[in-house]
C-alpha atoms as a PDB file:
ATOM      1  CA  UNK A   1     148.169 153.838  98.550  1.00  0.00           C
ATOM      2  CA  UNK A   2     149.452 150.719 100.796  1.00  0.00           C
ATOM      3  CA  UNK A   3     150.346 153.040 103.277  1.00  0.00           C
ATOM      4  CA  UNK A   4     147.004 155.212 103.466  1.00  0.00           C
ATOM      5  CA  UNK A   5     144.851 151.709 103.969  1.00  0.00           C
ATOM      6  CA  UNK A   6     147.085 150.504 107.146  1.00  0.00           C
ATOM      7  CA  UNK A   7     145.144 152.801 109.581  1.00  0.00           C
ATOM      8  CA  UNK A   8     142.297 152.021 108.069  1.00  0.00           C
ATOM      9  CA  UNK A   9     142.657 148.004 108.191  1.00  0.00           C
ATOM     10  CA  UNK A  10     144.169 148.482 111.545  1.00  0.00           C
ATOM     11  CA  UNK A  11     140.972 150.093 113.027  1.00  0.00           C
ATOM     12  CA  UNK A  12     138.659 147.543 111.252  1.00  0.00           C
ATOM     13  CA  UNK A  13     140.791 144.569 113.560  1.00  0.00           C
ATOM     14  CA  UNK A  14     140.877 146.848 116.635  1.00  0.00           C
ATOM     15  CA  UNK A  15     136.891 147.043 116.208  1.00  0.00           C
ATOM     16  CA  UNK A  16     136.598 143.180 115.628  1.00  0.00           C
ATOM     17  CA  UNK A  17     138.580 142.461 118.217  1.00  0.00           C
ATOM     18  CA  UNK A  18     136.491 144.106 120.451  1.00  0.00           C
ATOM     19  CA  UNK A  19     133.308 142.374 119.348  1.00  0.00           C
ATOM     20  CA  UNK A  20     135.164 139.589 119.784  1.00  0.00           C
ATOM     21  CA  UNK A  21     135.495 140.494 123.370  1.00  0.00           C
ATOM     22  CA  UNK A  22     131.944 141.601 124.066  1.00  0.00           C
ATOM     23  CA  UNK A  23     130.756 138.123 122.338  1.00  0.00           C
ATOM     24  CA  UNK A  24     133.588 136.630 124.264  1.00  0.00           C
ATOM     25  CA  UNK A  25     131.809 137.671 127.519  1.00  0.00           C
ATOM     26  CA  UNK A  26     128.433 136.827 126.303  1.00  0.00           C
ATOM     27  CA  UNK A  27     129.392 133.441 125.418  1.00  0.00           C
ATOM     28  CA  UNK A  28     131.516 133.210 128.917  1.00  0.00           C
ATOM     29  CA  UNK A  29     128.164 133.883 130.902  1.00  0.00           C
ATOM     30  CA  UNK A  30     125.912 131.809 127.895  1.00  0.00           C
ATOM     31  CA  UNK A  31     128.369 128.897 129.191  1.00  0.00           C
ATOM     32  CA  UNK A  32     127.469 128.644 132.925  1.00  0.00           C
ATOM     33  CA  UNK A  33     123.973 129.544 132.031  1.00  0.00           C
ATOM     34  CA  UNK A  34     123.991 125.995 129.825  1.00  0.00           C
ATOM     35  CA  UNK A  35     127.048 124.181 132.005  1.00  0.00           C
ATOM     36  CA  UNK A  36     125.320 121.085 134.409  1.00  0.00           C
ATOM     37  CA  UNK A  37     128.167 121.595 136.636  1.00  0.00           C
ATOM     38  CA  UNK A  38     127.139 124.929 137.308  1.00  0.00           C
ATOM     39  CA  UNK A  39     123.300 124.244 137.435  1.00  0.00           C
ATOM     40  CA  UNK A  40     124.082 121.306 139.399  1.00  0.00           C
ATOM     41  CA  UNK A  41     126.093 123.826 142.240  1.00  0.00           C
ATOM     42  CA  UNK A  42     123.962 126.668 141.758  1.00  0.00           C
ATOM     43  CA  UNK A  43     120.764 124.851 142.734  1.00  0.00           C
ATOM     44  CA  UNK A  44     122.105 122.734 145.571  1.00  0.00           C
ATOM     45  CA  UNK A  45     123.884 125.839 146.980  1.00  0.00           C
ATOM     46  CA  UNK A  46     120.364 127.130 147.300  1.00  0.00           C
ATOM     47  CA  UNK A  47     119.032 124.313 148.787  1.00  0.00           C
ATOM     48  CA  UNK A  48     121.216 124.089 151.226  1.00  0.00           C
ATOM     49  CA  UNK A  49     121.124 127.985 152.496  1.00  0.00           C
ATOM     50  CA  UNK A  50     117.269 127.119 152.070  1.00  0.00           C
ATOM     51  CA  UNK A  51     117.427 124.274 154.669  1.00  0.00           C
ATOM     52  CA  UNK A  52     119.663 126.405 156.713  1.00  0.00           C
ATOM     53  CA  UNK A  53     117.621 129.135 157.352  1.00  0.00           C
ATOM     54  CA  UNK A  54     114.599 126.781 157.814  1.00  0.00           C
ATOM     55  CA  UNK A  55     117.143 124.984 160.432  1.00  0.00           C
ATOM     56  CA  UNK A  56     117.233 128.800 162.575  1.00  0.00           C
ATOM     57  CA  UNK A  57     113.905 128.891 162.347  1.00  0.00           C
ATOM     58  CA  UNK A  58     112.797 125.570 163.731  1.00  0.00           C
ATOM     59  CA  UNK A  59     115.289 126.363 166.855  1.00  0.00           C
ATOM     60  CA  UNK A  60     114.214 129.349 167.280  1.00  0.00           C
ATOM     61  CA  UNK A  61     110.266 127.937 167.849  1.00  0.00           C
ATOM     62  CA  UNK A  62     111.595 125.280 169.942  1.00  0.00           C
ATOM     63  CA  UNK A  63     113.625 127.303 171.984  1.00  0.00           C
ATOM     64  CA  UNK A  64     110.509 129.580 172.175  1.00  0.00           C
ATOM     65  CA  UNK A  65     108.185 126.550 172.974  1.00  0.00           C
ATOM     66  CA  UNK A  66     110.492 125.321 175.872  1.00  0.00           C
ATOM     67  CA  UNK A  67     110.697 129.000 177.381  1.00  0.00           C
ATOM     68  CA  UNK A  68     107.141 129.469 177.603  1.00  0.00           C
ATOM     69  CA  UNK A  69     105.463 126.140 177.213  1.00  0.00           C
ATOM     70  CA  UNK A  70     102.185 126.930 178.877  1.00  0.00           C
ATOM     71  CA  UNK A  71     101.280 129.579 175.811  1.00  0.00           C
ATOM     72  CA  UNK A  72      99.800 127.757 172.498  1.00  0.00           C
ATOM     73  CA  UNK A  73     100.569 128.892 168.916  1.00  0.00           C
ATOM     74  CA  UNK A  74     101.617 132.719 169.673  1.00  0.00           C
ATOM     75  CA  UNK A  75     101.854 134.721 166.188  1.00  0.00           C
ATOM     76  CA  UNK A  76     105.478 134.698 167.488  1.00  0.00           C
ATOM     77  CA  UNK A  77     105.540 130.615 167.462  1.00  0.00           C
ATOM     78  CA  UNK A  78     103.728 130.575 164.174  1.00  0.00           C
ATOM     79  CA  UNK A  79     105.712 133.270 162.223  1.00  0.00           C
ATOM     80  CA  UNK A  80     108.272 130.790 162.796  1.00  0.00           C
ATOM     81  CA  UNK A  81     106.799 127.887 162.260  1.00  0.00           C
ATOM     82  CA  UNK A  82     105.981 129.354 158.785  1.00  0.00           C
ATOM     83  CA  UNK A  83     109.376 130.315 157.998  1.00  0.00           C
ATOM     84  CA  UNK A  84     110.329 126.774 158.583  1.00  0.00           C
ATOM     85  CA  UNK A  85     107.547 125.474 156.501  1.00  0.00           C
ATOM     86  CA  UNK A  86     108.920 128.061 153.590  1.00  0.00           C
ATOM     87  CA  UNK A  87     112.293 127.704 153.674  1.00  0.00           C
ATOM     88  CA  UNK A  88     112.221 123.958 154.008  1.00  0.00           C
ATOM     89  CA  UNK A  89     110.025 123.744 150.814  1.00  0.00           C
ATOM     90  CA  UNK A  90     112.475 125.679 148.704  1.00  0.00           C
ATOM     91  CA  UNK A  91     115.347 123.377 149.929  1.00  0.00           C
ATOM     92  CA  UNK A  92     113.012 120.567 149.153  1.00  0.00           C
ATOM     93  CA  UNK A  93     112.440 122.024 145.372  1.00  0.00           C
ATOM     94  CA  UNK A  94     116.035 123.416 144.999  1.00  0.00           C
ATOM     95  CA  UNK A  95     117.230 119.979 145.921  1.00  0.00           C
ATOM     96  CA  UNK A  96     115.304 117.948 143.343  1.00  0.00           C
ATOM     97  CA  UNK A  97     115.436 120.926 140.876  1.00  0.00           C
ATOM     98  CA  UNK A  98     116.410 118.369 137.681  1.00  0.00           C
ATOM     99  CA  UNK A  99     113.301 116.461 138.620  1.00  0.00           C
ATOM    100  CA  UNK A 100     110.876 119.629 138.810  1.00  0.00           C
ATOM    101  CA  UNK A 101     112.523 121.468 135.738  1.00  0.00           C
ATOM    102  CA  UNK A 102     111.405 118.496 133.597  1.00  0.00           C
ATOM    103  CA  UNK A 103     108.055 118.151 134.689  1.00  0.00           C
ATOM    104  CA  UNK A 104     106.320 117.127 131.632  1.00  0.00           C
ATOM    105  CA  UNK A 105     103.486 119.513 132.820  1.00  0.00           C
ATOM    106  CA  UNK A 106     104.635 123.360 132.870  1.00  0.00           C
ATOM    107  CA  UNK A 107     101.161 124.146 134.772  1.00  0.00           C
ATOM    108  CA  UNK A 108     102.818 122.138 137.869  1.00  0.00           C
ATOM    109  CA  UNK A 109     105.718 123.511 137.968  1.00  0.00           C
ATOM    110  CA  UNK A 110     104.729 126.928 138.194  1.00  0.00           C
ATOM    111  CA  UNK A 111     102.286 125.978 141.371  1.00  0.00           C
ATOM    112  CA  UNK A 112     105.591 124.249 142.926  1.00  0.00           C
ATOM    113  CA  UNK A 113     107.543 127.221 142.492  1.00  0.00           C
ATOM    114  CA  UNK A 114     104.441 129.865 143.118  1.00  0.00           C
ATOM    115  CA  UNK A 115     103.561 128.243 146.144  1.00  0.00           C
ATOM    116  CA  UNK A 116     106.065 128.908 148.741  1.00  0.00           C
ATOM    117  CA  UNK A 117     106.108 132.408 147.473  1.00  0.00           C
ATOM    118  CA  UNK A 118     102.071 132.700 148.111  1.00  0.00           C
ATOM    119  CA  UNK A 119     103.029 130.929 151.862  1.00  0.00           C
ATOM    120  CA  UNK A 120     106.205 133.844 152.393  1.00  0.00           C
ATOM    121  CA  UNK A 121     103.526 136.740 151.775  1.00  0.00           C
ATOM    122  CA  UNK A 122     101.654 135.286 154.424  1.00  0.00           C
ATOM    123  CA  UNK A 123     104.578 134.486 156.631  1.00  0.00           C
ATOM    124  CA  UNK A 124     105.524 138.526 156.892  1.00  0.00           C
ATOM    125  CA  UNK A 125     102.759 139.853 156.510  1.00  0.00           C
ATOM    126  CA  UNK A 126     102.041 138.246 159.871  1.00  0.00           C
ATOM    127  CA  UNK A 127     104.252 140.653 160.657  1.00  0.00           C
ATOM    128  CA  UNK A 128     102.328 143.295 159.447  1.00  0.00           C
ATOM    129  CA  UNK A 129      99.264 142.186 161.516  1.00  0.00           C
ATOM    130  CA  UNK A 130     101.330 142.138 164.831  1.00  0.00           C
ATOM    131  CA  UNK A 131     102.455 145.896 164.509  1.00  0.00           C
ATOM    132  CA  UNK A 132      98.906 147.116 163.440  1.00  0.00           C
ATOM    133  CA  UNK A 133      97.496 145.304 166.246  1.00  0.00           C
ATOM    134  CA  UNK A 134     100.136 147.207 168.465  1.00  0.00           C
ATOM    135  CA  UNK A 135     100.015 150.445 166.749  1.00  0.00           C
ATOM    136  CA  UNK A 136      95.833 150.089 167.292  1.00  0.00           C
ATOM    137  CA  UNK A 137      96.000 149.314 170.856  1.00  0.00           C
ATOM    138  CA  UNK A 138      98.326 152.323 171.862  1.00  0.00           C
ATOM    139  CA  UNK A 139      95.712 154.733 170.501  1.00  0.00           C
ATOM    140  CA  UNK A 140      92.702 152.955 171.995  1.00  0.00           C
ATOM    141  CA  UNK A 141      91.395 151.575 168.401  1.00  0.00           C
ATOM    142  CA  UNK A 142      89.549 148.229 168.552  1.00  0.00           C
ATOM    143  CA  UNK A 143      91.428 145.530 166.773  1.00  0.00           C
ATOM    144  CA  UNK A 144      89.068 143.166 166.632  1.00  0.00           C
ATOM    145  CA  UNK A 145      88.709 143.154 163.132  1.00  0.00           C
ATOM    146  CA  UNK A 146      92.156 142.974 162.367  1.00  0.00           C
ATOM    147  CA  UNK A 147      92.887 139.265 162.155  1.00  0.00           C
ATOM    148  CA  UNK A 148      89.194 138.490 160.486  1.00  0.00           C
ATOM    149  CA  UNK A 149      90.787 141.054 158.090  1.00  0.00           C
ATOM    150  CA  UNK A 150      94.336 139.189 157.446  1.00  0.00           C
ATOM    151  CA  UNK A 151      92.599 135.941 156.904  1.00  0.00           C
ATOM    152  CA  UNK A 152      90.198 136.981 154.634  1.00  0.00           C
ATOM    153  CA  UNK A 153      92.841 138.738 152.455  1.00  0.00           C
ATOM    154  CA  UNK A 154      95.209 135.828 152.750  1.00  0.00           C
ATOM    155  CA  UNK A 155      92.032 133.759 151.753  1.00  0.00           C
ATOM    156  CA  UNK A 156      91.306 135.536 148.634  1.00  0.00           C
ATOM    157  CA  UNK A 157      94.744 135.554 147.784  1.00  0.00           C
ATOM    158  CA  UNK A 158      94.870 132.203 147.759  1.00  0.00           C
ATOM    159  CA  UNK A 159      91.823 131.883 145.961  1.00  0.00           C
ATOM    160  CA  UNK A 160      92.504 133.904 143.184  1.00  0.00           C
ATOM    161  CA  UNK A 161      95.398 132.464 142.454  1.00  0.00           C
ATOM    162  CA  UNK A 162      93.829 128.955 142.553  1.00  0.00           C
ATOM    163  CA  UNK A 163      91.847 130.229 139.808  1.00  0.00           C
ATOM    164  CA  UNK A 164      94.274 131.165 137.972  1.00  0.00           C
ATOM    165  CA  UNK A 165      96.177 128.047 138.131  1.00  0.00           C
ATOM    166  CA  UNK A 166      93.270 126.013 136.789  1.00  0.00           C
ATOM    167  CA  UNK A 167      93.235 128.858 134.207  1.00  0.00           C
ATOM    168  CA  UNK A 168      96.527 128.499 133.227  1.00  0.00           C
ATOM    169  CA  UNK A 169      95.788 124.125 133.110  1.00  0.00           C
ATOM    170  CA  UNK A 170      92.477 124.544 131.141  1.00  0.00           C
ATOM    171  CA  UNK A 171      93.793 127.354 128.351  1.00  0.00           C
ATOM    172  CA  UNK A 172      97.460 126.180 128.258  1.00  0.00           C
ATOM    173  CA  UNK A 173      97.516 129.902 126.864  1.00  0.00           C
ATOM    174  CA  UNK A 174     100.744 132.257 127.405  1.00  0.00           C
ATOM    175  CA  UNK A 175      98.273 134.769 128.440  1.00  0.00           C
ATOM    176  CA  UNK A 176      97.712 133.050 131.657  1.00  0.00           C
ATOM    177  CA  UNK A 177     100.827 132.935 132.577  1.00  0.00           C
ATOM    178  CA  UNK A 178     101.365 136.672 132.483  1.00  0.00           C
ATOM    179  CA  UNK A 179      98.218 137.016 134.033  1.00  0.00           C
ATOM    180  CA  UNK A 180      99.633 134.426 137.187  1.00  0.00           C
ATOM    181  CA  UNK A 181     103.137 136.722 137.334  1.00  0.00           C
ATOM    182  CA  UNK A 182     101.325 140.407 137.155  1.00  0.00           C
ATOM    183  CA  UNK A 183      98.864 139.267 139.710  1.00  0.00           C
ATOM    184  CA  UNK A 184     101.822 138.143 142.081  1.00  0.00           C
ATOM    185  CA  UNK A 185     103.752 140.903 141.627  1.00  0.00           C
ATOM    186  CA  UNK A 186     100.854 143.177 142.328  1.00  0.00           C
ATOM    187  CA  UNK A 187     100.485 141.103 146.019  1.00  0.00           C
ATOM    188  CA  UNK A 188     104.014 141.830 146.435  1.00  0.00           C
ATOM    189  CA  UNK A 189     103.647 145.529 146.132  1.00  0.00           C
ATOM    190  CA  UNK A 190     101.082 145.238 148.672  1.00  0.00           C
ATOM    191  CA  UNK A 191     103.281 143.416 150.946  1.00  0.00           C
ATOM    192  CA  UNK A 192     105.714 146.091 150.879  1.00  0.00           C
ATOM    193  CA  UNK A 193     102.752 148.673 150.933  1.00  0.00           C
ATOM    194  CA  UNK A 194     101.721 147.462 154.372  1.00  0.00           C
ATOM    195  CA  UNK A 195     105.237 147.043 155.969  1.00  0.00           C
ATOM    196  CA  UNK A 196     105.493 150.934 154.826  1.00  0.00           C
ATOM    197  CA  UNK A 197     102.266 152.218 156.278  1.00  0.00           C
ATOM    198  CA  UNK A 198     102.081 150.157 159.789  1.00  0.00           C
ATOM    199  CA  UNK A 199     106.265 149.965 160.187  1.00  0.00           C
ATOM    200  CA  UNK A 200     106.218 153.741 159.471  1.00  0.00           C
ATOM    201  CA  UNK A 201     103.615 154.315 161.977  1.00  0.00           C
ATOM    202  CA  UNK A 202     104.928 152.402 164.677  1.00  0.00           C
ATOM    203  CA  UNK A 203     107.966 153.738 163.833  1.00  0.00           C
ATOM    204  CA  UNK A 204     107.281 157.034 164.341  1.00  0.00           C
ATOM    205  CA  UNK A 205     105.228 156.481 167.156  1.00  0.00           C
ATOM    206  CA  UNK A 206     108.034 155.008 169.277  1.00  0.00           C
ATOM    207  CA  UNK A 207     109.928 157.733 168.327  1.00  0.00           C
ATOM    208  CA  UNK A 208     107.655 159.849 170.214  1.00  0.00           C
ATOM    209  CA  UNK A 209     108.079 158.152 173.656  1.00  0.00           C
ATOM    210  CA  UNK A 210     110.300 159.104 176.285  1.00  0.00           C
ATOM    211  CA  UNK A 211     113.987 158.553 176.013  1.00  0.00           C
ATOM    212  CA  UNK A 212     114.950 156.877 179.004  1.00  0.00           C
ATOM    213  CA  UNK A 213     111.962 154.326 178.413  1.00  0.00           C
ATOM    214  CA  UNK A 214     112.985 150.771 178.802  1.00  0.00           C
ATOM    215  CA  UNK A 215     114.014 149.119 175.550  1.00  0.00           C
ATOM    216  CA  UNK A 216     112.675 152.333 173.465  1.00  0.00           C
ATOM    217  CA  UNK A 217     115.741 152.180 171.610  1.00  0.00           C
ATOM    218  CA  UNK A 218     116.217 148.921 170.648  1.00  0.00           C
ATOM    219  CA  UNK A 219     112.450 148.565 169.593  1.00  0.00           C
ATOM    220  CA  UNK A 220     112.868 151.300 167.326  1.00  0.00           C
ATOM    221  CA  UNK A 221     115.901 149.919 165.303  1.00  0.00           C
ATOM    222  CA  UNK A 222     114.462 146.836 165.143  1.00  0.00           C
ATOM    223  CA  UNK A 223     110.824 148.111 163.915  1.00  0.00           C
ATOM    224  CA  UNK A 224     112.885 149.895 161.625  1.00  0.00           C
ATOM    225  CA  UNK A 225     115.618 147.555 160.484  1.00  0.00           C
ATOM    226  CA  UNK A 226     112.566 144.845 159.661  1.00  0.00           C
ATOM    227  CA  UNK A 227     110.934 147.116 157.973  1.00  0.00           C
ATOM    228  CA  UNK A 228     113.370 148.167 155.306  1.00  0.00           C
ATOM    229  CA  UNK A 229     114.102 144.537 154.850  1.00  0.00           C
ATOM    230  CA  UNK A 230     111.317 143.675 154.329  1.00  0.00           C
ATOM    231  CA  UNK A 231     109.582 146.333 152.270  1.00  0.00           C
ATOM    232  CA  UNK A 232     112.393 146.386 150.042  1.00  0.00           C
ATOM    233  CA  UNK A 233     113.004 142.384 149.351  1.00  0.00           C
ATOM    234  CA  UNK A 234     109.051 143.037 148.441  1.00  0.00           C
ATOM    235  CA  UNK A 235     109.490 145.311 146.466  1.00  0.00           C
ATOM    236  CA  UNK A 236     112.623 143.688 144.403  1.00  0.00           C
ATOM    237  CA  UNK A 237     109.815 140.477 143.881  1.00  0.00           C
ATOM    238  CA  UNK A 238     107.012 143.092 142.405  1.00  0.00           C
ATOM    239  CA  UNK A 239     109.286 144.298 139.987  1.00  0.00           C
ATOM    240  CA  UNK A 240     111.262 141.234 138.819  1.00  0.00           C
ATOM    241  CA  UNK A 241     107.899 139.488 138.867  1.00  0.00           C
ATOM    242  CA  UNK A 242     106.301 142.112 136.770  1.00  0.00           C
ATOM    243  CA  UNK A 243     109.259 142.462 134.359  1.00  0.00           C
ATOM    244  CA  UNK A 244     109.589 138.072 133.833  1.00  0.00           C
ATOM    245  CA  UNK A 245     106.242 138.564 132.772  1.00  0.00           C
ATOM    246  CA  UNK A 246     106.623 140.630 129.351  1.00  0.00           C
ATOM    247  CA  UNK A 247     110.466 139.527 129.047  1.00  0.00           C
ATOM    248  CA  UNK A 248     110.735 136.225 128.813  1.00  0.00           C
ATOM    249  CA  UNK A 249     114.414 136.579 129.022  1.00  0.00           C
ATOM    250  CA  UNK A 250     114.375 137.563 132.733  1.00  0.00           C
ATOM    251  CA  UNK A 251     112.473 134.475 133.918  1.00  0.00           C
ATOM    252  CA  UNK A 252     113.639 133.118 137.099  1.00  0.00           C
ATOM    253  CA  UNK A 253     112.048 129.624 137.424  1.00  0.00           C
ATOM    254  CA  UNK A 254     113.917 127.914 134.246  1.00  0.00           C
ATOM    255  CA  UNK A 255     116.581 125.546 134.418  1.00  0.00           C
ATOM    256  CA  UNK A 256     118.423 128.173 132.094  1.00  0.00           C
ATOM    257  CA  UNK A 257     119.253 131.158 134.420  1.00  0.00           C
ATOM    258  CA  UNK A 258     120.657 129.284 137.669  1.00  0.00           C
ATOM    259  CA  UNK A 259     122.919 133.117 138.449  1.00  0.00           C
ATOM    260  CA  UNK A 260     119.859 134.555 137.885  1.00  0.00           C
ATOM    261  CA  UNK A 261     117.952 132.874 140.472  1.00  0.00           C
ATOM    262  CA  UNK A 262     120.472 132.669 142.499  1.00  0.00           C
ATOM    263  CA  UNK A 263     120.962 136.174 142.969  1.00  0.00           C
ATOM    264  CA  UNK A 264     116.996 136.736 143.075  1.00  0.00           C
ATOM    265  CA  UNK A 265     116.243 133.808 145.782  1.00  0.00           C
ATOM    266  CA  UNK A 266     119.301 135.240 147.487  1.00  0.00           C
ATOM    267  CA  UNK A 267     117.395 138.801 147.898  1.00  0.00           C
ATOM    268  CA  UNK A 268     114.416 138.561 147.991  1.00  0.00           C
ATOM    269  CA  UNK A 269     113.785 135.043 150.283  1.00  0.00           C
ATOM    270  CA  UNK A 270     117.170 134.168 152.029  1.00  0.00           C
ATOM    271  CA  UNK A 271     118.983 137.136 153.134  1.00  0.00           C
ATOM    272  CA  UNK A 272     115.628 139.030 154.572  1.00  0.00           C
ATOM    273  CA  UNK A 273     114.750 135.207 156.327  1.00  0.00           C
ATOM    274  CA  UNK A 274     118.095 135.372 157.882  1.00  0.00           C
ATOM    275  CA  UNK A 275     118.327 138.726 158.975  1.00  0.00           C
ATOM    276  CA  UNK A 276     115.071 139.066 160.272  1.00  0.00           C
ATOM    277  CA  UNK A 277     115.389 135.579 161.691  1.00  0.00           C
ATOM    278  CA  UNK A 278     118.242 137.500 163.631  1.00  0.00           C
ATOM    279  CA  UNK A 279     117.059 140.581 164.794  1.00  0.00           C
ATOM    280  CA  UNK A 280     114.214 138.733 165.965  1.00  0.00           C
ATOM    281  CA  UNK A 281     116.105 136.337 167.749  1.00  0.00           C
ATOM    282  CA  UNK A 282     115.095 137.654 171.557  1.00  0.00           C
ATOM    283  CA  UNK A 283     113.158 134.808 173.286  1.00  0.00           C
ATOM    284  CA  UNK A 284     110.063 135.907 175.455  1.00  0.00           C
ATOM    285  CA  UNK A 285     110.213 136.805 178.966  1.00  0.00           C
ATOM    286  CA  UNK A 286     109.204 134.093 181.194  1.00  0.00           C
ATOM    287  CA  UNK A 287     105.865 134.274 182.535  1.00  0.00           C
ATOM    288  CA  UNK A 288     105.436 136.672 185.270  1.00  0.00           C
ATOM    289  CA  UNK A 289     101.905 138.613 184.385  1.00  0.00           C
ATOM    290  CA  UNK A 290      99.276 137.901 182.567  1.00  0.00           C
ATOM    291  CA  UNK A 291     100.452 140.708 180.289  1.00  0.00           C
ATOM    292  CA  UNK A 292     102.833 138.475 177.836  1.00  0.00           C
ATOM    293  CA  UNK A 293     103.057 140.033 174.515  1.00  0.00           C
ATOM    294  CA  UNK A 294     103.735 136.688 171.971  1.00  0.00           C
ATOM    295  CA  UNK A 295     106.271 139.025 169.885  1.00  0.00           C
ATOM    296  CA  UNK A 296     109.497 140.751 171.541  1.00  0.00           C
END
């Protein structure tokens, strides 16, 4: 009868033992998810690829400034200026992340964190502007109402999610703050929407020129490179966005999930800044015609 129960007792302590590994793991990763040490490096490793990025960016729009200094704010000049202004704000927040994670008032934190977010939509889709105003001009479409158009939209975005935000301060209600994350992620998916109908068509439409034209090539990898980047970081924010909002377990912006924001920030903000930062790096021709396009 002894001898009949072994197997049996030995499978019950094979079984426990690998719970006890599972829960091992769990309580590894529940560990640096608690550990200051780790929220401490996590944070500040951000910050600092944060300020780094807004560091490219600033040379970039002074190298830019002292290669065609008669030109004012270009969308070229501003699209970096912006990334500057972005990136530096995250370093900012990242840096003193122990003093915003304890703001007494959970409504302000949320505008901290929202808020560069809100200014990176605008940043790219800047981007988006520049490429339907090219795409419109090559088949003799008037593009006059396309900037009136990207300000307005930019305007109500803004807007709305003012709104929201005294919402959110007025109700203190959870309901708001679902509300706040569905109605970002939905901006997101429009981001990415736009970079897929005007990169697409620009795309395309480069494709169709002539082969030996000058610089075909390397406009069409880089129309095409940005645009993957970009629609794809934008569509990693809609979804993550969307999903924080009903699962409270996959919120970003808490003191709590430092790999978890890491890895987001990483994706969806730093790595697309850098590498468009870099495939955008060309600096305008110097003035010869009247005929300077701002973006090259």
């Amino acid at each position: 009868m002894a001898s009949m129960l072994k197997p049996e007792i030995f499978m019950v302590r094979e079984r426990e033992s690998n719970g006890g590994g599972e829960r091992g793991v769990f309580n590894w990763w529940n560990e640096i998810e608690k550990s200051d040490e780790w929220q401490q490096s996590i944070f500040y490793l951000l910050s600092a690829l944060y300020a780094l990025v807004a560091i490219v960016a600033l040379v970039q729009l002074v190298r830019i400034q002292l290669r065609v200094p008669e030109y004012g704010w270009t969308t070229q000049k501003v699209f970096h200026l912006m990334n500057f202004v972005v990136n530096g704000l995250r370093a900012i927040l990242f840096g003193f992340y122990k003093g915003l994670f304890h703001l007494k008032s959970k409504d302000l934190e949320m505008m901290l964190m929202d808020l560069p977010g809100l200014l990176f939509f605008s940043t790219y889709t800047l981007l988006v502007l520049f490429w339907a105003e090219i795409y419109h001009q090559a088949r003799s479409v008037p593009t006059d109402k396309l900037r009136p158009a990207y300000f307005i939209i930019n305007g109500a975005i803004y807007f709305v999610q003012v709104c929201i935000w005294i919402y959110m301060r007025l109700s203190g209600s959870s309901v708001a703050v679902e509300v706040a994350k569905i109605f970002f992620s939905v901006i997101s998916f429009c981001a990415a929407l736009g970079f897929l109908i005007y990169g697409g068509r620009l795309f395309f439409m480069l494709r169709r020129f002539p082969i030996e034209s000058t610089g075909r090539r390397k406009k069409l990898n880089e129309v095409g490179f940005v645009t993957a980047i970009c629609c794809t970081c934008f569509l990693i924010r809609c979804f993550v966005v969307a999903l924080s909002a009903f699962k409270r377990n996959a919120d970003i912006d808490v003191l709590d999930h430092p790999i978890l924001s890491f890895f987001y920030y990483l994706t969806v903000e730093i790595l697309p800044s850098a590498l468009v930062l870099f495939i955008l790096r060309k600096l305008p021709p110097r003035r010869v015609s009247d005929r300077y396009q701002p973006i090259q």
